[in-house]
Protein backbone atom coordinates (compact mmCIF):
# COMPACT_ATOMS: atom_id res chain seq x y z
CA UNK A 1 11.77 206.56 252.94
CA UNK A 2 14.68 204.05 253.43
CA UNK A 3 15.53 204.34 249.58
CA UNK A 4 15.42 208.00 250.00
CA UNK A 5 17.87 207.77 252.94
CA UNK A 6 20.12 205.35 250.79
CA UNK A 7 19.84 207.62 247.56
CA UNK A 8 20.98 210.98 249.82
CA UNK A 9 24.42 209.03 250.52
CA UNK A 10 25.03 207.78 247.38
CA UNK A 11 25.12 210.99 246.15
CA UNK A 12 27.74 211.68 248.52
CA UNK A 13 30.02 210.25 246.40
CA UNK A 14 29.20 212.64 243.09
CA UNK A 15 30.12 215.47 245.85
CA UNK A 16 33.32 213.91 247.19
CA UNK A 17 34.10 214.01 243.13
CA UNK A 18 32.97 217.82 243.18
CA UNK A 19 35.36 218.50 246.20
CA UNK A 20 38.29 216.99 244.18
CA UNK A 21 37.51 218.95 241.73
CA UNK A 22 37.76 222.17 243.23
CA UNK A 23 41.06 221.03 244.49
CA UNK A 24 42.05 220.61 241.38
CA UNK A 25 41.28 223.84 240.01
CA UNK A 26 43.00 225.34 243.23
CA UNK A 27 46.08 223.60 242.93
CA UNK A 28 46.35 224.61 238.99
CA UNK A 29 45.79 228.71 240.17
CA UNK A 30 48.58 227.99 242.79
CA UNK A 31 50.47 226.80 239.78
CA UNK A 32 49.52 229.96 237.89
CA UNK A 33 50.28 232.30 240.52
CA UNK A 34 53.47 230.47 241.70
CA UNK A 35 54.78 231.01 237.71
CA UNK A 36 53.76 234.63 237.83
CA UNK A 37 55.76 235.10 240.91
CA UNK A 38 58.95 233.33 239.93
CA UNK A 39 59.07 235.44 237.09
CA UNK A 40 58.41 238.62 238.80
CA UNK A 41 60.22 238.13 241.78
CA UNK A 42 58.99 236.38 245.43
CA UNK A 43 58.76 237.20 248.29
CA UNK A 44 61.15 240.42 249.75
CA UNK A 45 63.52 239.89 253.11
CA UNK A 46 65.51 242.15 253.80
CA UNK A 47 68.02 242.03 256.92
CA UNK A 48 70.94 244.49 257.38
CA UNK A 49 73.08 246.66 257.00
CA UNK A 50 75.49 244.56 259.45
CA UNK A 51 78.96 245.86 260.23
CA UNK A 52 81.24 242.83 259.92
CA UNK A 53 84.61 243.52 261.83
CA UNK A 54 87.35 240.81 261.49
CA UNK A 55 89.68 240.26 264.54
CA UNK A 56 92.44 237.90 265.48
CA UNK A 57 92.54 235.14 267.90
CA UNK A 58 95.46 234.17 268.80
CA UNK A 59 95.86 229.94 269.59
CA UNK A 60 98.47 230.44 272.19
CA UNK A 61 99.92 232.85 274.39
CA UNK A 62 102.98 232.82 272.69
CA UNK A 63 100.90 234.33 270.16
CA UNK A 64 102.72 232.55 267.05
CA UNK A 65 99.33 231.62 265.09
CA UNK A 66 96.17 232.98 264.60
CA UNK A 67 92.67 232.28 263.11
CA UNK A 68 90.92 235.24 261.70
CA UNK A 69 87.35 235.86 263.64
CA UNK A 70 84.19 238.18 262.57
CA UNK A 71 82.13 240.39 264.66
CA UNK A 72 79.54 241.66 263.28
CA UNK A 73 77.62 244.71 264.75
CA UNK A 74 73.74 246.20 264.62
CA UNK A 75 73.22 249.94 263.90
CA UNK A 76 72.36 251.60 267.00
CA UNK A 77 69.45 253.37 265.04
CA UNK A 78 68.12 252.36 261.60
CA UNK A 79 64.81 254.30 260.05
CA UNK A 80 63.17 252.48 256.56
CA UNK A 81 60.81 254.46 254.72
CA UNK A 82 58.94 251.56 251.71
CA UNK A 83 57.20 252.90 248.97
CA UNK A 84 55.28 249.60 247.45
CA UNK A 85 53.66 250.00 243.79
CA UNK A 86 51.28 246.88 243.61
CA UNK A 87 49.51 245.56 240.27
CA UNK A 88 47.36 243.08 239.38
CA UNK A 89 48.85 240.13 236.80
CA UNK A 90 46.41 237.93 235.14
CA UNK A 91 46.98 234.55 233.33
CA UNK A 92 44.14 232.88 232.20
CA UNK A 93 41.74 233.39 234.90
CA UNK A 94 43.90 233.62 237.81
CA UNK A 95 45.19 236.98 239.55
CA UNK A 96 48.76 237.66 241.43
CA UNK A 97 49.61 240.68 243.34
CA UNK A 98 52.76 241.56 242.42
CA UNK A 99 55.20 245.02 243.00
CA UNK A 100 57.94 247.21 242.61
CA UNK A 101 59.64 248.39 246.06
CA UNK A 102 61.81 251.34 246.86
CA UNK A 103 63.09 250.56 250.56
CA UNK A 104 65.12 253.53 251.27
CA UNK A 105 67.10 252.70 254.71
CA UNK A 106 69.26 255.58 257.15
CA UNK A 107 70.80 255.18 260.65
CA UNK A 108 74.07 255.29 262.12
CA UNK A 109 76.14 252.94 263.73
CA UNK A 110 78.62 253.72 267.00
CA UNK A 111 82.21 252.20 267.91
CA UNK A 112 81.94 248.06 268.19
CA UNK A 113 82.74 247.43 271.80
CA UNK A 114 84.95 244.52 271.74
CA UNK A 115 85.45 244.59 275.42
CA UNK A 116 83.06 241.68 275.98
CA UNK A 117 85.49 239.47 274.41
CA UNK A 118 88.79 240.76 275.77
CA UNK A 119 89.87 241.08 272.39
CA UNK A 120 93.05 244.24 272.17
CA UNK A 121 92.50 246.75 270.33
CA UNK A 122 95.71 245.12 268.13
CA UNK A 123 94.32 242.65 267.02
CA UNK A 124 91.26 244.27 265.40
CA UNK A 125 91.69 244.63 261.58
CA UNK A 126 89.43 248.14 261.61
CA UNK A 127 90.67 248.33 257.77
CA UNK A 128 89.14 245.34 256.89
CA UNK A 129 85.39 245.70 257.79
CA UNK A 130 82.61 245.38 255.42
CA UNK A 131 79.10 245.52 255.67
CA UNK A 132 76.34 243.06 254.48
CA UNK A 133 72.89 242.64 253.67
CA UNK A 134 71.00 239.39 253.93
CA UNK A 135 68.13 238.90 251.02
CA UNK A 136 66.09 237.31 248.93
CA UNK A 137 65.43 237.57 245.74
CA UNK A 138 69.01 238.90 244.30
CA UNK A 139 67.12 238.52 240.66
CA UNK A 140 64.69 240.95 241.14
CA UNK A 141 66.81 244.04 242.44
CA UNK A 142 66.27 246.22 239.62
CA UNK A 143 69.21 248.90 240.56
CA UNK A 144 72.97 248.69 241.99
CA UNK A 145 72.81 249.04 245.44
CA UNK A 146 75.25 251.57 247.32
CA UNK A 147 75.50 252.30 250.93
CA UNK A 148 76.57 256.01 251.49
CA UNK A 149 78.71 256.29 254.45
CA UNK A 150 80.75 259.26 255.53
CA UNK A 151 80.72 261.13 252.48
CA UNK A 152 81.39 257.61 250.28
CA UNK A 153 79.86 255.26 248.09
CA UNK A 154 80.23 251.90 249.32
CA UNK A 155 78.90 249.29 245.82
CA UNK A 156 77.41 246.03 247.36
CA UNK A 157 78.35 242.67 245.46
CA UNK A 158 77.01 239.41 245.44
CA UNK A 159 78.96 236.53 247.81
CA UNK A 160 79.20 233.66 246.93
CA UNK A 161 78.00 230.97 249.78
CA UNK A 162 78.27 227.19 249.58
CA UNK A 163 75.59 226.95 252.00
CA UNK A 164 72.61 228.55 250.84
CA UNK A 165 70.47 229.41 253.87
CA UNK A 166 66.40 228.73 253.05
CA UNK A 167 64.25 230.79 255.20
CA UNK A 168 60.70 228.95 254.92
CA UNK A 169 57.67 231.42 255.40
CA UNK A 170 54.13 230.08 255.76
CA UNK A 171 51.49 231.51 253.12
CA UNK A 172 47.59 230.21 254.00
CA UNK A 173 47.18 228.70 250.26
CA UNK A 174 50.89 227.35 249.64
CA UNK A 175 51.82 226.08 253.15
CA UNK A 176 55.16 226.33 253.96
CA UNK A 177 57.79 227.54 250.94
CA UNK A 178 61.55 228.27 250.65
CA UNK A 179 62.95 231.04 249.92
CA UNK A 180 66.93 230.86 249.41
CA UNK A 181 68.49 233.28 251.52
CA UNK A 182 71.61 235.19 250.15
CA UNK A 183 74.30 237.78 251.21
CA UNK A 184 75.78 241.42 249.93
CA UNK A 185 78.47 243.12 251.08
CA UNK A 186 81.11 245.47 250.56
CA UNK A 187 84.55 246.10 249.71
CA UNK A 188 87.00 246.59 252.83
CA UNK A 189 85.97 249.82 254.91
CA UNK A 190 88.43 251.60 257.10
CA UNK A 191 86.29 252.31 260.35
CA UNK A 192 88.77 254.20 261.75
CA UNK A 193 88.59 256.58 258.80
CA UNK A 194 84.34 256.44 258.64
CA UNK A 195 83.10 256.31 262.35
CA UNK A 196 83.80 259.56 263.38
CA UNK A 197 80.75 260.16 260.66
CA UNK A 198 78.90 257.20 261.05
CA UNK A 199 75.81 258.01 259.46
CA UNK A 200 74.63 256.06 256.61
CA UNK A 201 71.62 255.67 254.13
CA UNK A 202 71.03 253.40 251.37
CA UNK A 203 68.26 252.32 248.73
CA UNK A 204 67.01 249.26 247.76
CA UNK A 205 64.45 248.54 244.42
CA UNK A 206 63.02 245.40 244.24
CA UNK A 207 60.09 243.53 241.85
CA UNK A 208 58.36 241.36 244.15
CA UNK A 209 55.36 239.72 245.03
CA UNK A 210 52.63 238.27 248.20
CA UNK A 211 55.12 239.47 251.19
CA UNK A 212 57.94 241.97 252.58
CA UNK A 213 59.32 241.23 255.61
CA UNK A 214 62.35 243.44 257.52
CA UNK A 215 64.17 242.36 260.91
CA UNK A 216 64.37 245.33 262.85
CA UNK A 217 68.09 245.43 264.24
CA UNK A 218 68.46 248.63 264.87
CA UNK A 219 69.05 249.23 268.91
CA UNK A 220 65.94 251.39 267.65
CA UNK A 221 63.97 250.72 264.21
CA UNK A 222 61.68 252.50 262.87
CA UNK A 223 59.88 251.88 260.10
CA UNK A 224 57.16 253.38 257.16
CA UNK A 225 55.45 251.70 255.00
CA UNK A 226 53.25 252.92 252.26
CA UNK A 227 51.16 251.29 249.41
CA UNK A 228 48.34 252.07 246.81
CA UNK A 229 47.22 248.46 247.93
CA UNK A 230 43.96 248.52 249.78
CA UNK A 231 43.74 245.06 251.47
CA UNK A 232 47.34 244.37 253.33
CA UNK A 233 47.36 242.05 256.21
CA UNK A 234 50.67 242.92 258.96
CA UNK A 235 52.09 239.62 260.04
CA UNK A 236 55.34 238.99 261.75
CA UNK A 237 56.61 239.43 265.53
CA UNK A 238 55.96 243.22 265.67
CA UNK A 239 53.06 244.89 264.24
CA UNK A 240 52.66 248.44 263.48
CA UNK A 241 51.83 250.86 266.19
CA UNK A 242 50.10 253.14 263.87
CA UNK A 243 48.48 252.42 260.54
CA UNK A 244 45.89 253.74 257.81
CA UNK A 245 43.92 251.86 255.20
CA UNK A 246 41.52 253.16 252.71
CA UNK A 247 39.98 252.31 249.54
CA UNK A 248 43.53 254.03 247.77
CA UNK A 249 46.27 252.33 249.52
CA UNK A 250 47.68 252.17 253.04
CA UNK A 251 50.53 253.46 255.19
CA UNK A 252 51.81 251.53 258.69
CA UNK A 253 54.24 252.77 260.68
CA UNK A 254 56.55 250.39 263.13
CA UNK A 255 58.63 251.49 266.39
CA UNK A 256 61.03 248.59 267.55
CA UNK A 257 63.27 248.36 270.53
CA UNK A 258 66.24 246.13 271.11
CA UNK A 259 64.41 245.68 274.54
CA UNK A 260 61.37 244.05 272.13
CA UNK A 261 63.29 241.50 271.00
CA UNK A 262 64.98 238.34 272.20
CA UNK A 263 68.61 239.37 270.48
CA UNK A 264 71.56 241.61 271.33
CA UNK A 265 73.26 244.42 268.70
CA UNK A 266 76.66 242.19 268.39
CA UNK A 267 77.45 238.69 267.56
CA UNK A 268 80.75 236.66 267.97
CA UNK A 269 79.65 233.71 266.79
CA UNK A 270 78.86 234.42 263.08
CA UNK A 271 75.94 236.52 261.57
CA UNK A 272 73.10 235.43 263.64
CA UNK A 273 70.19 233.49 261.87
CA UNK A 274 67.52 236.14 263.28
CA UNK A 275 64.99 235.72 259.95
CA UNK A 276 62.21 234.39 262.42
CA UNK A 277 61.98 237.96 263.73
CA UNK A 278 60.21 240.16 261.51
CA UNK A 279 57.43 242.69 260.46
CA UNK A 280 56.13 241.56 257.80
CA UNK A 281 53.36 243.39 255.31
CA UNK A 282 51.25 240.40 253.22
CA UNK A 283 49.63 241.64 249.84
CA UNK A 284 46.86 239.54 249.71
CA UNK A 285 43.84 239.38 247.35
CA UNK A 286 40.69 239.72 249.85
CA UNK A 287 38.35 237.08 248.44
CA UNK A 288 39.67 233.64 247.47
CA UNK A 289 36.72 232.10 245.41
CA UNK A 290 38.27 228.78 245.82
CA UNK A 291 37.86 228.76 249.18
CA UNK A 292 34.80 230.26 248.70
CA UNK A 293 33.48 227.71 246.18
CA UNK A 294 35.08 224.48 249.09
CA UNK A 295 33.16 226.16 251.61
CA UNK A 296 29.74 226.16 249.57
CA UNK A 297 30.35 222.13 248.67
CA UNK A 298 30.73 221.18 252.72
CA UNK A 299 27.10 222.46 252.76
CA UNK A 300 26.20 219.93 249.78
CA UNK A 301 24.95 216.89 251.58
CA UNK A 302 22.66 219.84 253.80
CA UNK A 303 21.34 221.23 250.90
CA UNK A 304 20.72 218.23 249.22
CA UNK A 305 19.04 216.15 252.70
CA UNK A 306 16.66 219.32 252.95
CA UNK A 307 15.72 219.18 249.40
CA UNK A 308 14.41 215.64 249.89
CA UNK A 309 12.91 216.26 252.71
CA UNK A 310 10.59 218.86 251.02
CA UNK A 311 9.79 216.51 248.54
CA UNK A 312 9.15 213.76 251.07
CA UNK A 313 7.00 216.12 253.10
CA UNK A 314 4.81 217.26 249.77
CA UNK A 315 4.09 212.98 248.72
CA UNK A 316 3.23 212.73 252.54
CA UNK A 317 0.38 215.45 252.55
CA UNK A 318 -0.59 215.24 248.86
CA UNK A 319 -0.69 211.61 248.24
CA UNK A 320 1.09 212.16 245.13
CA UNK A 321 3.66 209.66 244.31
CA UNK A 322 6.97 210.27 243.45
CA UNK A 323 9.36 207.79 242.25
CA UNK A 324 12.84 206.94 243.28
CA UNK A 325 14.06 207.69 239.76
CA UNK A 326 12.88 211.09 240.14
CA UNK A 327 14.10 211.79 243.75
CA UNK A 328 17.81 210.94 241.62
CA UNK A 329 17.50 213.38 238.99
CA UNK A 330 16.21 216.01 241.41
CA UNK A 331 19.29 215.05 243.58
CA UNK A 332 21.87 215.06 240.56
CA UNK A 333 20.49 218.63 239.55
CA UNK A 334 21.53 219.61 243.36
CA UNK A 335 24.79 218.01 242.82
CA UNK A 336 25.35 219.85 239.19
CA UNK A 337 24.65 223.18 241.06
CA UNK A 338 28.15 223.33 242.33
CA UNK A 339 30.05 221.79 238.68
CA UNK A 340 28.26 224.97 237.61
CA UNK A 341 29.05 227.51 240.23
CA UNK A 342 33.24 226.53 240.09
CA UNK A 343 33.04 226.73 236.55
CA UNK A 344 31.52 230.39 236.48
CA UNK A 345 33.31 231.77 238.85
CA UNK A 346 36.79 231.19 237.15
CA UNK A 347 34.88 233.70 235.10
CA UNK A 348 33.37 235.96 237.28
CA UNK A 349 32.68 237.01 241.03
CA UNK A 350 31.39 234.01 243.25
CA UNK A 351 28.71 235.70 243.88
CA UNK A 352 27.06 236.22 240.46
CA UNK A 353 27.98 233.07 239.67
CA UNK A 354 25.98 231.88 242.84
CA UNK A 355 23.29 233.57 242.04
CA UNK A 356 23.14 232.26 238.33
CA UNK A 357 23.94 228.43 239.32
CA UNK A 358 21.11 228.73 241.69
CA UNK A 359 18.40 230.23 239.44
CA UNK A 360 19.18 227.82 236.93
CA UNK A 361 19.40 225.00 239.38
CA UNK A 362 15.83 226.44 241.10
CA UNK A 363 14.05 226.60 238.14
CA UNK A 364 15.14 223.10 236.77
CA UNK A 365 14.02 221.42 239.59
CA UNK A 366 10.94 223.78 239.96
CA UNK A 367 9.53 222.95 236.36
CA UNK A 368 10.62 219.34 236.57
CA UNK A 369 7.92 219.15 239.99
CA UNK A 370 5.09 221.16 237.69
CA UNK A 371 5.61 217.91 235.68
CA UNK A 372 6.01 214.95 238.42
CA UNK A 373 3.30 216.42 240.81
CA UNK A 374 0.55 217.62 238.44
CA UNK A 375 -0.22 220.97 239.79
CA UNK A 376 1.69 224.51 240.37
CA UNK A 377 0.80 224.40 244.06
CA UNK A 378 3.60 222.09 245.52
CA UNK A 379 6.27 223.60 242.69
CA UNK A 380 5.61 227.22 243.79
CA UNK A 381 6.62 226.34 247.61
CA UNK A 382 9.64 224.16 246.20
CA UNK A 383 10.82 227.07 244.13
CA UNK A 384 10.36 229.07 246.90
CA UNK A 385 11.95 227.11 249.70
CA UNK A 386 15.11 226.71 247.39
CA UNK A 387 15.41 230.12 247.33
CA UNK A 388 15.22 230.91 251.00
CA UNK A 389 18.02 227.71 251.03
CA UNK A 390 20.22 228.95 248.58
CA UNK A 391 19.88 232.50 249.83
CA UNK A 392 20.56 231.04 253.51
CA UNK A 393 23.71 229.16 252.36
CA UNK A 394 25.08 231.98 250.78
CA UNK A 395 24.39 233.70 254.07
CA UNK A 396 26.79 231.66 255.49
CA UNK A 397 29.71 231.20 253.18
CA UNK A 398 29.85 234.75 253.61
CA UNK A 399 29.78 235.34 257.00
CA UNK A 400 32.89 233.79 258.73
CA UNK A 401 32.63 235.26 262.22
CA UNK A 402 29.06 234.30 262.68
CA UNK A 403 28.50 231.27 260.47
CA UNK A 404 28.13 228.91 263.32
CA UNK A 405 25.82 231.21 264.90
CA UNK A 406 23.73 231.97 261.92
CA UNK A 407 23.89 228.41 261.08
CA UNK A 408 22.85 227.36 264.27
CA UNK A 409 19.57 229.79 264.50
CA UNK A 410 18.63 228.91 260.95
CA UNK A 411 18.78 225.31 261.14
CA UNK A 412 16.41 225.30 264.24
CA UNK A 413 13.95 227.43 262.31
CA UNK A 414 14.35 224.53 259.81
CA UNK A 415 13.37 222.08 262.31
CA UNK A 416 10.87 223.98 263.67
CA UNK A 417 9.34 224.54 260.31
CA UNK A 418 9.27 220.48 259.66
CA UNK A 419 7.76 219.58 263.13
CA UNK A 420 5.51 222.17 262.56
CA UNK A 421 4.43 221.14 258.81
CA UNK A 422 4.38 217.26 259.78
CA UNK A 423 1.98 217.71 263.12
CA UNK A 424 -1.09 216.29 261.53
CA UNK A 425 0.77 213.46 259.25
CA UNK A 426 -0.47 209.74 260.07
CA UNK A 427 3.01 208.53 260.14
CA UNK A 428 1.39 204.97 261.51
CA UNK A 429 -1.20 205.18 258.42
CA UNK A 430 1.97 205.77 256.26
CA UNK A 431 3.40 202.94 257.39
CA UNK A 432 0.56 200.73 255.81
């Protein structure tokens, strides 16, 4: 029994090898997907249209030298409506979700109020406001983008920033990742000339991938999103008030007030780093069989201490001697189980290549007991019991709400079962 005990956590260490290897194979899909994605395009933020408004502050009263300020101003009502095209690219046997967004954005902006500041109405420089976008992923815009404002076309170009901003956003498999933040904007605008038609719309195409994410800074925001993807997952500060998923795509729908959130619709003090506050839409492939496949090794050491135990019950009752040797290869056939079920998965579903791994694992071990214990007896319960073990593990690699309990509630019928089976050994007659 003691060498049973000692052989059980030695092959803890085969296992811990198992474990790194399924890292391994996770970190090289990350790799994968991360290459897919860079070439594609990443992840989508979009914040804007801001109304940037310089002014002049004067150093002295005398008012002989001045530094030129910018306020920048929040429409008072902006309304997105997202059409997102997803698709599924494979590279060896990895998947990405990727897409192709058309963000089409309206609203309306009113007079900037520079009253707060005491700033004249002199020394604003309405002729020289532009309007920007912050964004990611300048690569991937596939068209020019225009803002349409008061019967104009407004082109948006590229500016050049020493600082390049990073925004990090957390994803579940890659932890926390940069994403380089950049700005658009205009040529001058003369405000006096647009405002009294202050109504504006613009489009935005973009090839992304795993995430969009929009700050709402409209004074009211709404927002539509629509998809032919089936399995999003709504992140962010705000999530949608309304939305509808089935097996063809969804559409969520987002109402946002400036009372909702913890910033006002004008800045002084440069553009305000607001990127924390977002909704944000997550295109997500439901079943990670990685994860899957780490979550079936934890139960290794279980699967493997029950499996001896069976075997230690049987030589207890029977008489029949088995051998330490043999306890080892039944224990490295438990251990090859999982080597098996990573490598057939990267080739199909987890679960058919649970169920395969475990049939061939079952009926090794089962036909390797018709030899060691002499009879079909003992093998027919151990190919049975391996079944029900298997079947119960899977159980509970698929269950994630209720593994614990399910866990739990099986394991005591496991107990039960033993205490049950074991009544009537002579464990003092064992002994001797």
């Amino acid at each position: 029994m003691l060498l049973i005990g000692v052989l059980t956590l030695l092959l803890l260490i085969p296992l811990f090898f198992v474990k790194e290897l399924v890292s391994e194979r996770k970190y090289r899909q990350r790799e994968v997907i991360r290459e897919i994605d860079s070439k594609w395009g990443g992840f989508v933020f979009f914040y804007g249209p801001v109304l940037k408004v310089p002014y002049k502050e004067y150093h002295s009263a005398k008012r002989t030298s001045f530094s030129r300020k910018y306020a920048y101003f929040f429409p008072e009502v902006l309304k997105n409506t997202s059409e997102v095209k997803t698709e599924v690219k494979k590279r060896n046997n990895y998947e990405s979700v990727v897409f192709t967004s058309t963000m089409a954005f309206t609203g309306k902006y009113v007079t900037p109020d520079f009253s707060p500041k005491g700033i004249l109405e002199d020394d604003i420089e309405w002729e020289k406001a532009t309007i920007i976008i912050r964004t990611t992923n300048l690569s991937s815009i596939k068209n020019g983008v225009f803002i349409h404002l008061a019967g104009k076309d407004y082109p948006f170009e590229p500016v050049y920033e020493q600082k390049v901003e990073q925004d990090y956003i957390y994803d579940e498999k890659d932890g926390y990742q940069a994403n380089e933040m950049a700005s658009l904007e205009t040529g001058f605008i003369n405000l006096k000339e647009v405002l009294s038609d202050s109504s504006f719309s613009l489009t935005i195409e973009y090839d992304g991938s795993k995430r969009i994410a929009i700050v709402p800074i409209g004074k009211t925001t709404e927002s539509t999103i629509s998809s032919n993807w089936a399995n999003p997952s709504f992140t962010g500060d705000f999530l949608p008030y309304d939305k509808q998923i089935t097996p063809e795509g969804f559409t969520a729908s987002w109402r946002v007030l400036h009372l909702n959130r913890p910033f006002s619709q004008q800045s002084f003090e440069g553009l305000p780093n607001i990127g924390d506050y977002t909704f944000d839409v997550n295109f997500i492939i439901p079943v990670d069989e990685y994860q899957q496949n780490e979550r079936a090794v934890k139960y290794g050491f279980l699967v493997i201490g029950l499996t001896f135990l069976i075997f230690f019950l049987i030589q207890s009752i029977s008489k029949i001697k088995i051998h330490i040797f043999q306890y080892t290869m039944i224990g490295l056939a438990l251990v090859l189980f999982y080597t098996l079920l990573i490598s057939i998965t990267e080739h199909s579903s987890f679960s058919l290549a649970y169920f395969i791994s475990s049939v061939m694992t079952i009926g090794l071990i089962s036909l390797y007991s018709v030899a060691i214990l002499k009879n079909k007896k003992f093998p027919t319960f151990i190919c049975i019991s391996l079944a029900a073990l298997y079947g119960f593990i899977y159980v509970i690699i698929q269950m994630e709400n209720y593994a614990l309990l399910v866990g739990s509630i099986g394991l005591f019928v496991i107990l039960a079962t033993v205490m049950y089976a074991s009544r009537k050994i002579d464990w003092n007659q064992q002994n001797d």
